[in-house]
PDB file of N, CA and C in Angstrom:
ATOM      1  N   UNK A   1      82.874  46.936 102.309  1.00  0.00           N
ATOM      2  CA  UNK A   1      81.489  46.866 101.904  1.00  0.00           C
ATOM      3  C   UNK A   1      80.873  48.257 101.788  1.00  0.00           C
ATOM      4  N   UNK A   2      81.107  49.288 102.750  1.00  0.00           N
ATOM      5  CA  UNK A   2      80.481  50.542 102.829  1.00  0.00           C
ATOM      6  C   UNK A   2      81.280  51.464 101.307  1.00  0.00           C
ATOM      7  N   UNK A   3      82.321  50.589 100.677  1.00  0.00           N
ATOM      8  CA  UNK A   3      82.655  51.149  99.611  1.00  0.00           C
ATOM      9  C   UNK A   3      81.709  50.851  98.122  1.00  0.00           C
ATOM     10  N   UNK A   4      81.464  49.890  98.599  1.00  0.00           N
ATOM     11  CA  UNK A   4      80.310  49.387  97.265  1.00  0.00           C
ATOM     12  C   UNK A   4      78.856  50.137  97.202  1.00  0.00           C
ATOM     13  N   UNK A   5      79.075  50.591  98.443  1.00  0.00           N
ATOM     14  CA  UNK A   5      77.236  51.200  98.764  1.00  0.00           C
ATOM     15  C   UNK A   5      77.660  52.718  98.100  1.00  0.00           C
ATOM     16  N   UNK A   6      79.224  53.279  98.323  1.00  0.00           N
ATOM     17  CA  UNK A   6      79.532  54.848  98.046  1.00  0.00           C
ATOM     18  C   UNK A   6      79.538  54.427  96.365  1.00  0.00           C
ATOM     19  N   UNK A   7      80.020  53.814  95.776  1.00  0.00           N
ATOM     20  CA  UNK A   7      80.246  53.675  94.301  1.00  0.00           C
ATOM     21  C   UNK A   7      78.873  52.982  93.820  1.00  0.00           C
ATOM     22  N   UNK A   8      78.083  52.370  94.206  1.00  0.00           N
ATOM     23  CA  UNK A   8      76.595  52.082  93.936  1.00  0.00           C
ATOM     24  C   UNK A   8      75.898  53.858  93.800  1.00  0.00           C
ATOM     25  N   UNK A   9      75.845  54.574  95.175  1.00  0.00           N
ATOM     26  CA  UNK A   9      75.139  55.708  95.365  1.00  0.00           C
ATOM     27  C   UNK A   9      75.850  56.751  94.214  1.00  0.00           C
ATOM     28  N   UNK A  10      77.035  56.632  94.031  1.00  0.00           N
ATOM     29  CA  UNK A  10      77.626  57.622  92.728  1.00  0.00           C
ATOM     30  C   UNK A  10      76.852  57.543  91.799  1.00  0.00           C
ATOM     31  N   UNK A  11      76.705  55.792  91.231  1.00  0.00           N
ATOM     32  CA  UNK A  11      76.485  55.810  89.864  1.00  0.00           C
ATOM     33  C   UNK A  11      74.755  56.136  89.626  1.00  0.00           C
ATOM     34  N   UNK A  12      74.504  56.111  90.490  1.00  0.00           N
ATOM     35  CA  UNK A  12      72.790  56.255  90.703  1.00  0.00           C
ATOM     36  C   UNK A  12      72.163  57.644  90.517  1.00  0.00           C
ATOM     37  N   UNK A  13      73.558  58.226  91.305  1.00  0.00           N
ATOM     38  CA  UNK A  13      73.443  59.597  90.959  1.00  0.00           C
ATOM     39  C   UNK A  13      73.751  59.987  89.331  1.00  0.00           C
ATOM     40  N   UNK A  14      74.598  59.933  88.823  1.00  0.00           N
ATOM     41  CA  UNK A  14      75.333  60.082  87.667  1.00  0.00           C
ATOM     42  C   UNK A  14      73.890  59.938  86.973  1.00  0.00           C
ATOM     43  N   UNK A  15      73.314  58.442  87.577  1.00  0.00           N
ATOM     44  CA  UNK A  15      72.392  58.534  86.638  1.00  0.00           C
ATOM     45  C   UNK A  15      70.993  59.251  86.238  1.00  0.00           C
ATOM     46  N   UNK A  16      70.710  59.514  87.051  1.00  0.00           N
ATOM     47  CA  UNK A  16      69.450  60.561  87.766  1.00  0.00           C
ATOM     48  C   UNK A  16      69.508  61.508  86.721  1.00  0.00           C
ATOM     49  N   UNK A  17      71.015  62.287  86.827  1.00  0.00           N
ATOM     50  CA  UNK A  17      71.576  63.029  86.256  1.00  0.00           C
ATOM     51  C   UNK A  17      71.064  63.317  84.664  1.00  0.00           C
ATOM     52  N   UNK A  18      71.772  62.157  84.128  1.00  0.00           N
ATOM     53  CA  UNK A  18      72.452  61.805  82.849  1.00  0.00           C
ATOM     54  C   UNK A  18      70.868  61.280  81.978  1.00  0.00           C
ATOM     55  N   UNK A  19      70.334  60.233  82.568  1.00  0.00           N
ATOM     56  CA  UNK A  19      69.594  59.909  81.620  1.00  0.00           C
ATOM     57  C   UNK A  19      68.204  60.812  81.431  1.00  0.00           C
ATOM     58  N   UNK A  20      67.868  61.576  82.076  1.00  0.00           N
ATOM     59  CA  UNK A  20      66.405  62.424  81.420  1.00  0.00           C
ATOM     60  C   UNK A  20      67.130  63.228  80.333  1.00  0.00           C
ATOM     61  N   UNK A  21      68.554  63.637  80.678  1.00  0.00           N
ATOM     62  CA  UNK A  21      68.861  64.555  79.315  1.00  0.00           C
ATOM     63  C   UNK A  21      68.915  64.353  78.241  1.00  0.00           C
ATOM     64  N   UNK A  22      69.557  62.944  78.240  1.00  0.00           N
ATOM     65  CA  UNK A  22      69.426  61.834  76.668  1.00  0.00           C
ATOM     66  C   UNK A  22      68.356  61.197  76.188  1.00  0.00           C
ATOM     67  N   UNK A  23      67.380  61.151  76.928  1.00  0.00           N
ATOM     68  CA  UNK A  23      65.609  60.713  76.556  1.00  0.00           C
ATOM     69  C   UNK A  23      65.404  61.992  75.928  1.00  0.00           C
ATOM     70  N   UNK A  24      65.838  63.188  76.326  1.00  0.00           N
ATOM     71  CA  UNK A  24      65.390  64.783  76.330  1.00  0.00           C
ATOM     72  C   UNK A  24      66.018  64.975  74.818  1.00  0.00           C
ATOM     73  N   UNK A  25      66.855  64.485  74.619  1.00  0.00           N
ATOM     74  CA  UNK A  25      67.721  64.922  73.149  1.00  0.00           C
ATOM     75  C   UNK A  25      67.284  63.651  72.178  1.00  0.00           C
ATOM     76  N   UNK A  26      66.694  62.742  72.549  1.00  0.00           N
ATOM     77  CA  UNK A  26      66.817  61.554  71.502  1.00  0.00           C
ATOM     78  C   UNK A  26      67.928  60.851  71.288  1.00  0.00           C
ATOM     79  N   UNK A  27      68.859  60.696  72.410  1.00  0.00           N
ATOM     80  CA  UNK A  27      70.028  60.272  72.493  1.00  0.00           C
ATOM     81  C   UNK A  27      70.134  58.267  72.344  1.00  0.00           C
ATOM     82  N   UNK A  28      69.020  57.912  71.651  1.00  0.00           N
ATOM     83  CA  UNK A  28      69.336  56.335  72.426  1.00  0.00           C
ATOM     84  C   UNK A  28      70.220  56.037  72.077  1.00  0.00           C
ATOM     85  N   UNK A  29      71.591  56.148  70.848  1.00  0.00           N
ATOM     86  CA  UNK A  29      72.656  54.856  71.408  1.00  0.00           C
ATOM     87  C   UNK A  29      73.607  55.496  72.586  1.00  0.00           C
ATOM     88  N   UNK A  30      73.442  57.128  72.356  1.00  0.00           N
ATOM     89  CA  UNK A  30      74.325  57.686  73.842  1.00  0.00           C
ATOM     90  C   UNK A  30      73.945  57.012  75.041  1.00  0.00           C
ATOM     91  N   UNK A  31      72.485  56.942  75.103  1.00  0.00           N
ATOM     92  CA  UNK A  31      72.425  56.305  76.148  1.00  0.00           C
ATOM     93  C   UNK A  31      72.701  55.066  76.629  1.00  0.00           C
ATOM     94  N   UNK A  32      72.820  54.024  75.779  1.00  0.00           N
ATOM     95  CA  UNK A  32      73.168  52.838  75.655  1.00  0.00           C
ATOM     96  C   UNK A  32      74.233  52.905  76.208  1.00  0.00           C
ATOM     97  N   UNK A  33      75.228  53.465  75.413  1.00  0.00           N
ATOM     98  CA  UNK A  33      76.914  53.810  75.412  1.00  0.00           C
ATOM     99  C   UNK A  33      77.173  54.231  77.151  1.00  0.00           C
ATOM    100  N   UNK A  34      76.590  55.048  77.528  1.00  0.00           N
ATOM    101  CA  UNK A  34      76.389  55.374  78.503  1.00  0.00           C
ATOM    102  C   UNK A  34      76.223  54.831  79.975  1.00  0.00           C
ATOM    103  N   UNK A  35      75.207  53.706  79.454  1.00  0.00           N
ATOM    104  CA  UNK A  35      74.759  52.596  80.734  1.00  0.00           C
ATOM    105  C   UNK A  35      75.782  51.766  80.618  1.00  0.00           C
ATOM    106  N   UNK A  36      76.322  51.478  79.575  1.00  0.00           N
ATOM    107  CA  UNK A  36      77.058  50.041  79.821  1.00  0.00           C
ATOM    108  C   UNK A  36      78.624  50.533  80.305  1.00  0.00           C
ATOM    109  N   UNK A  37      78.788  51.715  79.539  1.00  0.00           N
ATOM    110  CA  UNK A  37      79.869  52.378  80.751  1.00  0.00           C
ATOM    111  C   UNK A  37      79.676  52.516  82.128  1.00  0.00           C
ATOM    112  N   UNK A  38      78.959  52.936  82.047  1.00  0.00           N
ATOM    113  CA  UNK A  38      78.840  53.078  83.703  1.00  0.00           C
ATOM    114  C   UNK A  38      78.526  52.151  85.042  1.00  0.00           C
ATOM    115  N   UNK A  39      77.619  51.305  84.248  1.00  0.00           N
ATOM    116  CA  UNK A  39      77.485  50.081  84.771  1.00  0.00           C
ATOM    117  C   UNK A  39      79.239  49.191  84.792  1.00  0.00           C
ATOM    118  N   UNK A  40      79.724  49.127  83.658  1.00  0.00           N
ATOM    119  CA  UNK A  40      81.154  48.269  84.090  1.00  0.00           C
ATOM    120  C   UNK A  40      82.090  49.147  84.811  1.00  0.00           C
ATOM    121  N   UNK A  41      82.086  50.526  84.533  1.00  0.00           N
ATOM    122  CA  UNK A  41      83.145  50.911  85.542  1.00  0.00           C
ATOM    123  C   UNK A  41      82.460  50.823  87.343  1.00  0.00           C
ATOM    124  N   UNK A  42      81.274  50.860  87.445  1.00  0.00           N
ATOM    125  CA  UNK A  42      80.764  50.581  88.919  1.00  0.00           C
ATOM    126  C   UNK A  42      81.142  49.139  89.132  1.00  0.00           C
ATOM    127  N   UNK A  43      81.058  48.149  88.286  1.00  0.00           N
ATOM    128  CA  UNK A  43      81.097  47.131  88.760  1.00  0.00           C
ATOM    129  C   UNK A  43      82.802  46.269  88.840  1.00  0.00           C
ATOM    130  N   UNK A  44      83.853  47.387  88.106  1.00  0.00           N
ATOM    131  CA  UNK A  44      85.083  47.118  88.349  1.00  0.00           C
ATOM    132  C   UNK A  44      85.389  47.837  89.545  1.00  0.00           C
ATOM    133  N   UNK A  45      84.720  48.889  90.036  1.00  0.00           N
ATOM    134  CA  UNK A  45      85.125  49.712  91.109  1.00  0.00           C
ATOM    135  C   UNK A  45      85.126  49.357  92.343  1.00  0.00           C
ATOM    136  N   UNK A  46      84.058  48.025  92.008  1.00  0.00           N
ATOM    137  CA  UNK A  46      83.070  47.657  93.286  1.00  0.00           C
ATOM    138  C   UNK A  46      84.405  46.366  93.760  1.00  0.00           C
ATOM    139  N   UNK A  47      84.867  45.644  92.040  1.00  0.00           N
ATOM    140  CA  UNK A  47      85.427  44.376  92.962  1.00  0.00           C
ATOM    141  C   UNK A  47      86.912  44.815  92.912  1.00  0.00           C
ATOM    142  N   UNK A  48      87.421  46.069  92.555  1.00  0.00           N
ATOM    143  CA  UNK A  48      88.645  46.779  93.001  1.00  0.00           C
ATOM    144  C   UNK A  48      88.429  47.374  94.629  1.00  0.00           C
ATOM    145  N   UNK A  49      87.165  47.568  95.214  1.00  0.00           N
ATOM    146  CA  UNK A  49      86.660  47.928  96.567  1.00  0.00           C
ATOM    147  C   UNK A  49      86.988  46.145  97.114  1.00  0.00           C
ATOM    148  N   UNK A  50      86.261  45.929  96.882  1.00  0.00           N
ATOM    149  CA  UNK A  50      86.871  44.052  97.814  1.00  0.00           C
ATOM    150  C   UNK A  50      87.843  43.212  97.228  1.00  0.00           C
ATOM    151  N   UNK A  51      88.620  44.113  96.762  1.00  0.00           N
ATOM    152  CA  UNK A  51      90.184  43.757  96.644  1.00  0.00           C
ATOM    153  C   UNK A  51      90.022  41.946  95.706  1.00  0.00           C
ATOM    154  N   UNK A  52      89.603  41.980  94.820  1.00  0.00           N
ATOM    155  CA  UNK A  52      89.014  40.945  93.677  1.00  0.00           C
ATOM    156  C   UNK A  52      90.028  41.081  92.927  1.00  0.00           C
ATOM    157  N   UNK A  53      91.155  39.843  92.552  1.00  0.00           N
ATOM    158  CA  UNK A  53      91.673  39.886  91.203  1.00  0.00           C
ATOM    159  C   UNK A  53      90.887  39.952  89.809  1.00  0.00           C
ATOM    160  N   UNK A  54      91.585  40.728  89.349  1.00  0.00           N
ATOM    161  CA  UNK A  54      90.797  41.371  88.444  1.00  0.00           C
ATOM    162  C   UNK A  54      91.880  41.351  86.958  1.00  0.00           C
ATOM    163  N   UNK A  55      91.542  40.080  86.111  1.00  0.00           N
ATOM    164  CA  UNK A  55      92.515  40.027  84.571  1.00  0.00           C
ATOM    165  C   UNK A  55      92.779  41.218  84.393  1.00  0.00           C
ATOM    166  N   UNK A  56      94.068  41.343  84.340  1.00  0.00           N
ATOM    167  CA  UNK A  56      94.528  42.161  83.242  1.00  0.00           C
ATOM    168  C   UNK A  56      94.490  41.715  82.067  1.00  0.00           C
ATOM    169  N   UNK A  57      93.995  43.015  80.986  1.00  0.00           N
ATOM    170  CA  UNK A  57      94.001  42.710  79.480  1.00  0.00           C
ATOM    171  C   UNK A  57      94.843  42.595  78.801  1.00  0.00           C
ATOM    172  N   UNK A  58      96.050  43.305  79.184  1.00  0.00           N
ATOM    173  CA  UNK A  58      97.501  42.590  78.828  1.00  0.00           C
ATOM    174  C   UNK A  58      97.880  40.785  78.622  1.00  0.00           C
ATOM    175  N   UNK A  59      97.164  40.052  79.691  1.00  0.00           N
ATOM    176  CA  UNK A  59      97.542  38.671  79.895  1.00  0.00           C
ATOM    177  C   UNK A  59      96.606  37.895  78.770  1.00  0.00           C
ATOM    178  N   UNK A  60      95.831  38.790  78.512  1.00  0.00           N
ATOM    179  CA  UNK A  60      94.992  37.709  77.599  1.00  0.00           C
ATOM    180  C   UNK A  60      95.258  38.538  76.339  1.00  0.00           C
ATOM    181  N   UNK A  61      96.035  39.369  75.921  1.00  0.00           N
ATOM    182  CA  UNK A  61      96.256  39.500  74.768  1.00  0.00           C
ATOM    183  C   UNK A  61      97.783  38.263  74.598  1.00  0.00           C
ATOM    184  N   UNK A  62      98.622  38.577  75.692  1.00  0.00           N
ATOM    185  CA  UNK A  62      99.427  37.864  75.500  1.00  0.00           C
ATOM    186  C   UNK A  62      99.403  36.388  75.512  1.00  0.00           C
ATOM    187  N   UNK A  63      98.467  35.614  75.954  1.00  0.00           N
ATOM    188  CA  UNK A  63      98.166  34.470  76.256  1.00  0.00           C
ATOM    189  C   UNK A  63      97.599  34.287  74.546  1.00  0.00           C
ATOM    190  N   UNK A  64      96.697  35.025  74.213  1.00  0.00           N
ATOM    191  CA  UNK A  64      96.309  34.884  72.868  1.00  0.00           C
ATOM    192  C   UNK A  64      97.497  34.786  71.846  1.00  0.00           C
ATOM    193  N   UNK A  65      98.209  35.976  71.689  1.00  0.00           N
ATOM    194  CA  UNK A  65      99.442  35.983  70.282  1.00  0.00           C
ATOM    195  C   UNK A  65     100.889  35.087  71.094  1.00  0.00           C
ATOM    196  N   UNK A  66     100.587  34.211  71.965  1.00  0.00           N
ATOM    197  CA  UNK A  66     101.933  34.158  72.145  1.00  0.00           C
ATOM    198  C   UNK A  66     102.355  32.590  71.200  1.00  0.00           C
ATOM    199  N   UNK A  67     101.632  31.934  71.192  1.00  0.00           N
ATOM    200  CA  UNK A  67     101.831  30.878  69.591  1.00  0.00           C
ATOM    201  C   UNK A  67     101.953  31.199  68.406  1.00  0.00           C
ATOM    202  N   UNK A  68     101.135  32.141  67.887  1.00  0.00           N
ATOM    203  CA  UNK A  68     101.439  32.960  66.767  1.00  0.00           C
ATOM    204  C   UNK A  68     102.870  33.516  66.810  1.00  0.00           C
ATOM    205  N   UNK A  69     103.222  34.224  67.747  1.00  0.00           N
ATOM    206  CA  UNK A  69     104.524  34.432  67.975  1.00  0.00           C
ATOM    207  C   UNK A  69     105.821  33.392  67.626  1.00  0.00           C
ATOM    208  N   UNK A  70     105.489  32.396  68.282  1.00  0.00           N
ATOM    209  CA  UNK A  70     106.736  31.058  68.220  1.00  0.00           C
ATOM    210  C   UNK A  70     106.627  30.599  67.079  1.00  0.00           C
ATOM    211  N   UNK A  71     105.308  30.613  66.496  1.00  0.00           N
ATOM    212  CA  UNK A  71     105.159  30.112  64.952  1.00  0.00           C
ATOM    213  C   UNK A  71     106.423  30.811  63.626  1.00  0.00           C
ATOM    214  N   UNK A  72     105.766  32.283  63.779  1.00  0.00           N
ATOM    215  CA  UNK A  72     106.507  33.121  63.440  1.00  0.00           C
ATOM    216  C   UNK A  72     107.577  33.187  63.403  1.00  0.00           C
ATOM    217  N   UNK A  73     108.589  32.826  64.515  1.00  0.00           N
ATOM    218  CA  UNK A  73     109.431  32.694  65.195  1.00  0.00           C
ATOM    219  C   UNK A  73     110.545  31.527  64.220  1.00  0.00           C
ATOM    220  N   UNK A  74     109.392  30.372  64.089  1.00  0.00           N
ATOM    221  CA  UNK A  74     110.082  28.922  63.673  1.00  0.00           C
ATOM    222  C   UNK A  74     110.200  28.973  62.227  1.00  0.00           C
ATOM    223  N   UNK A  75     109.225  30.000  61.768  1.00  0.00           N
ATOM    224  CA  UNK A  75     109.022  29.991  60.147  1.00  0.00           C
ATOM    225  C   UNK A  75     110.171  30.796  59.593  1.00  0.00           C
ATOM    226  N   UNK A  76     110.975  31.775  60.422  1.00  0.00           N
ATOM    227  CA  UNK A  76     111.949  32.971  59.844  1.00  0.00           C
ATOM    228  C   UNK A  76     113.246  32.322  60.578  1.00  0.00           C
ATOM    229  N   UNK A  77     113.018  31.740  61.111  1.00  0.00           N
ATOM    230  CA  UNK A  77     114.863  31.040  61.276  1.00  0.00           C
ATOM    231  C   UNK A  77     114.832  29.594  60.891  1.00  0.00           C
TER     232      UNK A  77
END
């Protein structure tokens, strides 16, 4: 738990940081780009901190093409 509060307090910082400079430049989709990065890597960090299975994107690509595959498969032999 005291790991979610250190990766909460990072990104808070980061942000402190980060966003007056991109208000400062006229940055809005950087900033956009920006929050939603940072926001998902805190919030993968957080349930990689309490040990959360967490999909791999591998399984759902493969779960996706793997009929297409056999199709493929049945159509060339």
């Amino acid at each position: 738990m005291i790991w979610c509060l250190i990766i909460l307090l990072i990104s808070l910082w980061a942000l402190k940081i980060e966003v007056p400079r991109l208000r400062q430049k006229q940055g809005h989709k950087e900033l956009w780009i920006f929050l939603a990065s940072i926001s998902t890597s805190a919030l993968f960090s957080m349930a990689v901190s309490l040990h959360l299975r967490i999909l791999n994107p591998l399984d759902v690509i493969t779960y996706l093409f793997k009929p297409m595959g056999k199709m493929i498969t049945t159509l060339l032999t």
